[in-house]
PDB file of N, CA and C in Angstrom:
ATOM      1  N   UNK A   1       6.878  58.243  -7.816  1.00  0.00           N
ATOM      2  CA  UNK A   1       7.298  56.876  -7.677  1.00  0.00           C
ATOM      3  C   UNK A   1       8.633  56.677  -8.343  1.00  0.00           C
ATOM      4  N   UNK A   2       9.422  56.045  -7.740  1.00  0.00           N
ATOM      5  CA  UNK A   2      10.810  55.575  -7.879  1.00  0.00           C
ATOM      6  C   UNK A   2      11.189  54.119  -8.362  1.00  0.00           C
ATOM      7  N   UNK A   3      11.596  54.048  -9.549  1.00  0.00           N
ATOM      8  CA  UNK A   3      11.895  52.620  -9.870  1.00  0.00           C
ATOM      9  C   UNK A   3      12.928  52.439  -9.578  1.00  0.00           C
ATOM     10  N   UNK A   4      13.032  51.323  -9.340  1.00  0.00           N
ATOM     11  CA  UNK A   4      14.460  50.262  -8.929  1.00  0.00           C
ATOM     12  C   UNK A   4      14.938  49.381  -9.779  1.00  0.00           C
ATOM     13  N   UNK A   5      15.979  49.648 -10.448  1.00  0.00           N
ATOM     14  CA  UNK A   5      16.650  48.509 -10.672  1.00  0.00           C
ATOM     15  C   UNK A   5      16.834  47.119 -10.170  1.00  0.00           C
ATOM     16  N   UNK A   6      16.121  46.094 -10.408  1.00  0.00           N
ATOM     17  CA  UNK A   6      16.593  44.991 -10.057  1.00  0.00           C
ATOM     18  C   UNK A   6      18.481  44.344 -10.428  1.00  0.00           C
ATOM     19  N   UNK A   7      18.756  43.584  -9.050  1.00  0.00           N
ATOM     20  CA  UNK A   7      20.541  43.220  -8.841  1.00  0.00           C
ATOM     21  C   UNK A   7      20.474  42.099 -10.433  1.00  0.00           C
ATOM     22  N   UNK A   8      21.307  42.425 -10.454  1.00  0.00           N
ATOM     23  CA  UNK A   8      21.968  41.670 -11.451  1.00  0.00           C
ATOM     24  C   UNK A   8      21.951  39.816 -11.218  1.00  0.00           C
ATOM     25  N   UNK A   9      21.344  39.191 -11.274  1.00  0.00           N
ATOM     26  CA  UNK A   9      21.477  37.588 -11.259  1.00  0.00           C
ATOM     27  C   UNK A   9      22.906  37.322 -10.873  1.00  0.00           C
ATOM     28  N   UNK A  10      22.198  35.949  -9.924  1.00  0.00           N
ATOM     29  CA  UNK A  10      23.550  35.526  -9.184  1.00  0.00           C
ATOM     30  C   UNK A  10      24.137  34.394  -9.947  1.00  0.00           C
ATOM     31  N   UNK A  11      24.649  34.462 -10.932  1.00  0.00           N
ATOM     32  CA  UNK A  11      24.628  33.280 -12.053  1.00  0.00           C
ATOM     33  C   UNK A  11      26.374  33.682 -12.360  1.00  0.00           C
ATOM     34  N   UNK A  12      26.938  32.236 -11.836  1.00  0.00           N
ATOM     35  CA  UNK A  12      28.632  32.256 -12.338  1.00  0.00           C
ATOM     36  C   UNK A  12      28.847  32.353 -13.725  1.00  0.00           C
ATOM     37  N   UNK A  13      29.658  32.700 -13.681  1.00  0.00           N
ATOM     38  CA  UNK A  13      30.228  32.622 -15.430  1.00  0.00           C
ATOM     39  C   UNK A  13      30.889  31.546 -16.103  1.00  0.00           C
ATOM     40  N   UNK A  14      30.677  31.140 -16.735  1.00  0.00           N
ATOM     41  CA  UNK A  14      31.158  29.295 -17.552  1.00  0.00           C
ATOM     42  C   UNK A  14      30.717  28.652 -16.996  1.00  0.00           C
ATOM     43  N   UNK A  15      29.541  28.338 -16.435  1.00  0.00           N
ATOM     44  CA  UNK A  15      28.176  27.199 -15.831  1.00  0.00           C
ATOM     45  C   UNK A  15      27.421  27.062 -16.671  1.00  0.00           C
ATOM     46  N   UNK A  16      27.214  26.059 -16.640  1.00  0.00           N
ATOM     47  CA  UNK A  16      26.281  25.470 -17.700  1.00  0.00           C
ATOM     48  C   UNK A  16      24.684  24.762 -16.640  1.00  0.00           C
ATOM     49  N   UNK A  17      23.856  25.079 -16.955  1.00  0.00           N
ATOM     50  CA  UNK A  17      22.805  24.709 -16.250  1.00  0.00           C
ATOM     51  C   UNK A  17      21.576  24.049 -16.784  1.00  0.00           C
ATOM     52  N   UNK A  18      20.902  22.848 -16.445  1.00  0.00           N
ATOM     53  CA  UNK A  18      20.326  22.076 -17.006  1.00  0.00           C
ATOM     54  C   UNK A  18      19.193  21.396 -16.332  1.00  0.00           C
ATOM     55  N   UNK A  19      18.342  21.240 -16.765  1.00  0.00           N
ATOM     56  CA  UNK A  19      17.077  20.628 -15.932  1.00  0.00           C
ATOM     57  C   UNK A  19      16.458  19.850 -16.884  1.00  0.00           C
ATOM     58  N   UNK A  20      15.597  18.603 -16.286  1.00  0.00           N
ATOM     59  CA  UNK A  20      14.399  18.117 -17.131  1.00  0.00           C
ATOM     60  C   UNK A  20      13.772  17.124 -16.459  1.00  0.00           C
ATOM     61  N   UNK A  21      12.838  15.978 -17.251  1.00  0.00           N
ATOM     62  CA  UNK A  21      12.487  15.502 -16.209  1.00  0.00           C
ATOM     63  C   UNK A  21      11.829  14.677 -17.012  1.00  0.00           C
ATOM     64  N   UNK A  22      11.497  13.192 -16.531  1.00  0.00           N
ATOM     65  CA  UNK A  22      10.924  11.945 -17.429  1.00  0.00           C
ATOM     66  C   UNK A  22      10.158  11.364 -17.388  1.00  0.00           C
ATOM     67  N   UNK A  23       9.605  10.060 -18.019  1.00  0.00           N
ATOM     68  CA  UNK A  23       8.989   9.140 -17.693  1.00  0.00           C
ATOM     69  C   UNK A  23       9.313   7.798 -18.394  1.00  0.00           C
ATOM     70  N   UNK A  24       9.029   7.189 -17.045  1.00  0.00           N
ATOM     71  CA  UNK A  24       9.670   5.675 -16.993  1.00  0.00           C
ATOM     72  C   UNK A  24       8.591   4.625 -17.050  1.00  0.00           C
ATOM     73  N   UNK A  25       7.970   4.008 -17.883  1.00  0.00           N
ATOM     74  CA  UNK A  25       6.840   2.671 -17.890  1.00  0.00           C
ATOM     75  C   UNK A  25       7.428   1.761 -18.026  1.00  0.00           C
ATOM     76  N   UNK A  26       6.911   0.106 -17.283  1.00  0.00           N
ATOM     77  CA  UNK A  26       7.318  -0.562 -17.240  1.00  0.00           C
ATOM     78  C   UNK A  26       5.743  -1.377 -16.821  1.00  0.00           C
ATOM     79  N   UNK A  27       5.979  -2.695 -16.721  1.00  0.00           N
ATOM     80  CA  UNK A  27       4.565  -3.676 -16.340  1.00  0.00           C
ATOM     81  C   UNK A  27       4.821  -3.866 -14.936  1.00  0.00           C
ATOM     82  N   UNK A  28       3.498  -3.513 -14.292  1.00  0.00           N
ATOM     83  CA  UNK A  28       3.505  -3.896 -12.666  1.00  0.00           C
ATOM     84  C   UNK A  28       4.396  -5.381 -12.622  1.00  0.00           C
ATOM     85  N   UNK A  29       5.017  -5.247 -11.336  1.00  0.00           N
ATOM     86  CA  UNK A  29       5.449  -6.674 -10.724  1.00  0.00           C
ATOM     87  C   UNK A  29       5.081  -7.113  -9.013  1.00  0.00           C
ATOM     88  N   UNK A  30       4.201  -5.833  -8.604  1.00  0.00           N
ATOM     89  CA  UNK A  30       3.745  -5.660  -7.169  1.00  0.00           C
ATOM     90  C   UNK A  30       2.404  -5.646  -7.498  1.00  0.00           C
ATOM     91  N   UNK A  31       1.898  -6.481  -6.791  1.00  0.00           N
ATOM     92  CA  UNK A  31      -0.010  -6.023  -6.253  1.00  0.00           C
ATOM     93  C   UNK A  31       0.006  -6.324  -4.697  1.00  0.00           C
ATOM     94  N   UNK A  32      -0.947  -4.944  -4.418  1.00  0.00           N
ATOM     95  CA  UNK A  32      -1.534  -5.446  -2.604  1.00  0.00           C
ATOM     96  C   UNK A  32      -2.376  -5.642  -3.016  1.00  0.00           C
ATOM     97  N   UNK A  33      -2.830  -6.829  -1.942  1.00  0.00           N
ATOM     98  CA  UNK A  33      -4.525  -7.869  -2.017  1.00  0.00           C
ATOM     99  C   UNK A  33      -4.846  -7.220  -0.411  1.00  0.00           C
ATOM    100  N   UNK A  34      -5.783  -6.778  -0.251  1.00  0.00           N
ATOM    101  CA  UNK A  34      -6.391  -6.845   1.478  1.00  0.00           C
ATOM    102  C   UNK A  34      -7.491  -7.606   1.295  1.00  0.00           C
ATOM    103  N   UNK A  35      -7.576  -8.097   2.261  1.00  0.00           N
ATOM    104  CA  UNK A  35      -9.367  -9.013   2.658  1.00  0.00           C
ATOM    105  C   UNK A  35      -9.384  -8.576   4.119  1.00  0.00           C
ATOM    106  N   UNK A  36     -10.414  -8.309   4.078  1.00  0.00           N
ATOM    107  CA  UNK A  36     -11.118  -7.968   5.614  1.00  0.00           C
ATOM    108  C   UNK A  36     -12.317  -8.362   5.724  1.00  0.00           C
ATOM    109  N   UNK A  37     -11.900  -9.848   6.882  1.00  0.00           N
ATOM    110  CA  UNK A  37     -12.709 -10.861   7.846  1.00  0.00           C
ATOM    111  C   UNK A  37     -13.886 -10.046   8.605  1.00  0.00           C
ATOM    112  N   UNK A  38     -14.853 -10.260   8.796  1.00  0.00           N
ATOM    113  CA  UNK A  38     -15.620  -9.779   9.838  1.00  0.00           C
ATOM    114  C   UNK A  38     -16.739 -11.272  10.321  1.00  0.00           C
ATOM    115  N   UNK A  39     -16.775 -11.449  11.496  1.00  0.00           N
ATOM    116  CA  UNK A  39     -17.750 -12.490  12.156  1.00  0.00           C
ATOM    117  C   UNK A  39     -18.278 -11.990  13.105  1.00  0.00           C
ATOM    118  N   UNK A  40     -19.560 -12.011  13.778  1.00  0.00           N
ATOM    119  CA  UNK A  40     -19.775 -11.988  14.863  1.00  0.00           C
ATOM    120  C   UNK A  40     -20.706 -13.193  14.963  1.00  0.00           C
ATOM    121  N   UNK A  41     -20.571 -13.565  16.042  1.00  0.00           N
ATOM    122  CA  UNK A  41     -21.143 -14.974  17.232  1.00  0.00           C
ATOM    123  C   UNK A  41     -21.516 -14.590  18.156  1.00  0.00           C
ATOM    124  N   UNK A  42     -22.016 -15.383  19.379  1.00  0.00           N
ATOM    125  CA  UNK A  42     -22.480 -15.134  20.433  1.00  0.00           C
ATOM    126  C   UNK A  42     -21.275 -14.915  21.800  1.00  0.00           C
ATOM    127  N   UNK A  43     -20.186 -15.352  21.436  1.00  0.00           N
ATOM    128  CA  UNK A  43     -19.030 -15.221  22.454  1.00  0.00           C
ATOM    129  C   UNK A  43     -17.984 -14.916  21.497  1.00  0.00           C
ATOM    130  N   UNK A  44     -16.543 -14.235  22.079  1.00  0.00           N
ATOM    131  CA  UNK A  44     -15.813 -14.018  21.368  1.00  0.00           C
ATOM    132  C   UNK A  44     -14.903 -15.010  20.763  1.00  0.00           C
ATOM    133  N   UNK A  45     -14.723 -16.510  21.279  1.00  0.00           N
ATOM    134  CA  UNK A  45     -14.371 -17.394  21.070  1.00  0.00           C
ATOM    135  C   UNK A  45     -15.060 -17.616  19.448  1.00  0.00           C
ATOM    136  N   UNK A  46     -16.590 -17.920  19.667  1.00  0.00           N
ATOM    137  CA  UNK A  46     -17.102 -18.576  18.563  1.00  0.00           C
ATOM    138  C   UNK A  46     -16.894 -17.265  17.406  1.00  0.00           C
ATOM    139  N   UNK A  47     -16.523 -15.942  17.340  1.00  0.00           N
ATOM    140  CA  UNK A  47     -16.457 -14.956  16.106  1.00  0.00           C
ATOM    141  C   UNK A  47     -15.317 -15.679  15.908  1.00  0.00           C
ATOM    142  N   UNK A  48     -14.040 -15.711  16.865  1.00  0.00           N
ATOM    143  CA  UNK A  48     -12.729 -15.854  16.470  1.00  0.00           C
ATOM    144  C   UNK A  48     -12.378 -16.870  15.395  1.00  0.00           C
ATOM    145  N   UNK A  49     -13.164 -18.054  16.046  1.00  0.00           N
ATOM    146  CA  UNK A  49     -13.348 -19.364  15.342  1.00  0.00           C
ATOM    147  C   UNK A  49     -14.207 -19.323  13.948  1.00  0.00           C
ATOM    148  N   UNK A  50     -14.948 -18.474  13.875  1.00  0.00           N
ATOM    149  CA  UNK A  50     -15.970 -18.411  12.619  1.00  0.00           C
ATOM    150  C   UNK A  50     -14.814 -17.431  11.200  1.00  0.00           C
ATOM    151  N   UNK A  51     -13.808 -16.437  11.870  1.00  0.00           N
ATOM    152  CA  UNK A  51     -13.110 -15.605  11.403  1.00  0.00           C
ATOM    153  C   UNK A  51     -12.079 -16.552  11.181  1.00  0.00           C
ATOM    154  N   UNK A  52     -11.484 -17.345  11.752  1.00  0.00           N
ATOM    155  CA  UNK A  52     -10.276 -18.797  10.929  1.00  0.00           C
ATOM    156  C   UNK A  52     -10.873 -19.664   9.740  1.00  0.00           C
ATOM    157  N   UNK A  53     -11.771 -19.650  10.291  1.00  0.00           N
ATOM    158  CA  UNK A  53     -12.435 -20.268   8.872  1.00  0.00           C
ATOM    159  C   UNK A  53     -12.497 -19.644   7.883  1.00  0.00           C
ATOM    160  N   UNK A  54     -12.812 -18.405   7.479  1.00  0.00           N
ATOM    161  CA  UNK A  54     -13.005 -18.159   6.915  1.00  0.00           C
ATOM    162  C   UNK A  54     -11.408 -17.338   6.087  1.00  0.00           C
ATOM    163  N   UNK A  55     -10.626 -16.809   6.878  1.00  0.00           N
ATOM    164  CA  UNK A  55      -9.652 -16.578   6.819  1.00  0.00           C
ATOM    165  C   UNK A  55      -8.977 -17.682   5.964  1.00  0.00           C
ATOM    166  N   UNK A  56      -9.427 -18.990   6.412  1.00  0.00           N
ATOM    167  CA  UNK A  56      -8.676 -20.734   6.266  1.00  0.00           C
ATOM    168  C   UNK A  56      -9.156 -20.760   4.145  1.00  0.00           C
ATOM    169  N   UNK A  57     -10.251 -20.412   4.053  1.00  0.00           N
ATOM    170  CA  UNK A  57     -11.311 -20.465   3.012  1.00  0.00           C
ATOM    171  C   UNK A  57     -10.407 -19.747   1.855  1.00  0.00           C
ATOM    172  N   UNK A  58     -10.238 -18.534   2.398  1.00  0.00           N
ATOM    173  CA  UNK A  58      -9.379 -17.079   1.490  1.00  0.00           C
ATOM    174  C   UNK A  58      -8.343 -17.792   1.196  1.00  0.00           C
ATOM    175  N   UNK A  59      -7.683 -18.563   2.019  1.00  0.00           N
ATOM    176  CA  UNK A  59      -5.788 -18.986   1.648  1.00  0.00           C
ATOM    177  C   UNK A  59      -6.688 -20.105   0.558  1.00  0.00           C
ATOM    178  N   UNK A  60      -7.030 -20.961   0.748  1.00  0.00           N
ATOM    179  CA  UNK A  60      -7.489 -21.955  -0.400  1.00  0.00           C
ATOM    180  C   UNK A  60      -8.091 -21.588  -1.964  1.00  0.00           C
ATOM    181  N   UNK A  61      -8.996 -20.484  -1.495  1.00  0.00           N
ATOM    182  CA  UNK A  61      -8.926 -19.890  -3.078  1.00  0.00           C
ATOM    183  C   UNK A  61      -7.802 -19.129  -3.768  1.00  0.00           C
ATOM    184  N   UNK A  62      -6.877 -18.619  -2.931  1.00  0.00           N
ATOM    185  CA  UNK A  62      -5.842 -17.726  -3.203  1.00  0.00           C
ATOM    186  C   UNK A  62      -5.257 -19.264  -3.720  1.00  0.00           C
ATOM    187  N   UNK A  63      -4.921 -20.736  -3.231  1.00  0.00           N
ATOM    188  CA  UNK A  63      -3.577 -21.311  -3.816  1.00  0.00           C
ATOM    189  C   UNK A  63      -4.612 -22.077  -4.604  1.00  0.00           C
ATOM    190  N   UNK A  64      -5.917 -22.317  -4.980  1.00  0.00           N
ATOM    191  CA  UNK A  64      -6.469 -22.878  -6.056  1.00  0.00           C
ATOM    192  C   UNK A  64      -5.542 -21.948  -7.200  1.00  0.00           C
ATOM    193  N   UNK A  65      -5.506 -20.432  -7.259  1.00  0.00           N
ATOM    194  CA  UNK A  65      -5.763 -19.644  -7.981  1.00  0.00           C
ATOM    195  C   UNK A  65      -4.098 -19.303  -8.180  1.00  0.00           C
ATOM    196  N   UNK A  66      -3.412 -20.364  -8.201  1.00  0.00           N
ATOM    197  CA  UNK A  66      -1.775 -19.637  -7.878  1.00  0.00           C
ATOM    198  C   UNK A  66      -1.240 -19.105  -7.273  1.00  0.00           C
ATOM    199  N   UNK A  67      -1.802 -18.364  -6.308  1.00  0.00           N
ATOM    200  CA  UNK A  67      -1.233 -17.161  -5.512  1.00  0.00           C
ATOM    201  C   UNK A  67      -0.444 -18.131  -4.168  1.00  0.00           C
ATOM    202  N   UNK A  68       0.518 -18.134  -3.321  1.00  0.00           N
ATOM    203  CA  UNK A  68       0.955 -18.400  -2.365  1.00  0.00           C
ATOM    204  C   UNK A  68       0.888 -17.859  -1.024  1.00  0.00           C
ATOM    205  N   UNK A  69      -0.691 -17.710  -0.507  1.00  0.00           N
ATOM    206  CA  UNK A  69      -0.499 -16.936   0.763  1.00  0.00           C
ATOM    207  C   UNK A  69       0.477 -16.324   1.678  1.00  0.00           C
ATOM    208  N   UNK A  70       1.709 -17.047   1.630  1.00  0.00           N
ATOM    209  CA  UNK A  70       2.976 -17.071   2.504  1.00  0.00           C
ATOM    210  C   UNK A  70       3.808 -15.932   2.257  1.00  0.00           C
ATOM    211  N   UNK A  71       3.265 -15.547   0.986  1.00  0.00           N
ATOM    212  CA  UNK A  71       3.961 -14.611   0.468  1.00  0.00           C
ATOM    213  C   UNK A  71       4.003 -13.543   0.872  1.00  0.00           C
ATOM    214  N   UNK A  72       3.056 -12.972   1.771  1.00  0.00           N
ATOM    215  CA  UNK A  72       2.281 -11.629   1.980  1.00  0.00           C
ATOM    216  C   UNK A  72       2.494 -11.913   3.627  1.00  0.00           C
ATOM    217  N   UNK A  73       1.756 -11.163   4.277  1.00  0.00           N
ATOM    218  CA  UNK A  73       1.663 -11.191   5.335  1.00  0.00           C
ATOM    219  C   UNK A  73       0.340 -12.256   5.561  1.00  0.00           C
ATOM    220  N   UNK A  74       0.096 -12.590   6.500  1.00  0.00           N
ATOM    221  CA  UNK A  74      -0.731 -14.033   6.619  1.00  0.00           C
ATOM    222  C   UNK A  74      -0.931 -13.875   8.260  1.00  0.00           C
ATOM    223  N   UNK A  75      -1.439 -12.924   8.498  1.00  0.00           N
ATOM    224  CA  UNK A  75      -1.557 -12.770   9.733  1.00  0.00           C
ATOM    225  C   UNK A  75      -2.908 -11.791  10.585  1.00  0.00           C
ATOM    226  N   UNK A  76      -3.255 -12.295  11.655  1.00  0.00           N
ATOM    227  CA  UNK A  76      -4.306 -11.424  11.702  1.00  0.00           C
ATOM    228  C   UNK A  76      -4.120  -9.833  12.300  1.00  0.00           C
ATOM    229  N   UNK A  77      -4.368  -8.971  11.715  1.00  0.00           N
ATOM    230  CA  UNK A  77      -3.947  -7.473  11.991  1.00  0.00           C
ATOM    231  C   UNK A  77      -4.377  -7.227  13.235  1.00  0.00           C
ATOM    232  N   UNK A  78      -5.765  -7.095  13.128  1.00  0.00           N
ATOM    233  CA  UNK A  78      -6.669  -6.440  13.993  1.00  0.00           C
ATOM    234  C   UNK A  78      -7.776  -7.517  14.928  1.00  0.00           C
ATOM    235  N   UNK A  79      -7.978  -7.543  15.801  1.00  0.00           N
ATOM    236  CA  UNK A  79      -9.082  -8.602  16.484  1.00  0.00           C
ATOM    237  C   UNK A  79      -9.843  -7.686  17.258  1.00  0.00           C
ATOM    238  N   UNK A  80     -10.729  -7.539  16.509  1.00  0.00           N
ATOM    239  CA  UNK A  80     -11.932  -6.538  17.862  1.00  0.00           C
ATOM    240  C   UNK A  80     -13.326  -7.395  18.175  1.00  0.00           C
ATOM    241  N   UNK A  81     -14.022  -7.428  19.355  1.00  0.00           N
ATOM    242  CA  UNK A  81     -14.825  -7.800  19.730  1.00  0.00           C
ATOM    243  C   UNK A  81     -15.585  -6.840  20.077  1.00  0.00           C
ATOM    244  N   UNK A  82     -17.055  -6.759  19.404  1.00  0.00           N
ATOM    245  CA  UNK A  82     -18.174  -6.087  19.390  1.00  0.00           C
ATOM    246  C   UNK A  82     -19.056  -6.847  20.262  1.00  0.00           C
ATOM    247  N   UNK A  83     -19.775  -6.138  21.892  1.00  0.00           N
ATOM    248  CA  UNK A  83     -20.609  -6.897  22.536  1.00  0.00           C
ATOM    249  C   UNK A  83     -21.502  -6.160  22.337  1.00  0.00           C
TER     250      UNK A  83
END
């Protein structure tokens, strides 16, 4: 068996080289809230309608509670009907 010399490093001469790496804390200023509606009724009308309400319910405890619904998205994502 034959050893090899390993090449010589590819490293310039008068470089200076440096690494590291940190940590940064600070106090949250972001929260996600999700709520996910579910109704079912006898037609898709009456879930839809049972799901505003209740949707209607969430924004009212959210601005009892300070929060400004408007702030976020305020919209309905998804609408599926289960027959």
């Amino acid at each position: 068996m034959h050893s090899r010399k390993r090449p010589p490093s590819a490293r310039n001469p008068n470089t200076v080289y440096a690494g590291a790496d940190g940590k940064f804390e600070a106090p949250p200023d972001t929260a996600v809230v999700q709520f996910n509606i579910s109704a079912q009724a006898d037609t898709a009308k009456a879930a839809y309608d049972l799901a505003s309400k209740q949707a209607e319910q969430t924004r009212e405890i959210m601005r009892a509670n300070g929060i400004d619904p408007k702030t976020g998205p305020d919209r309905l994502l998804c609408n599926r009907t289960h027959v």
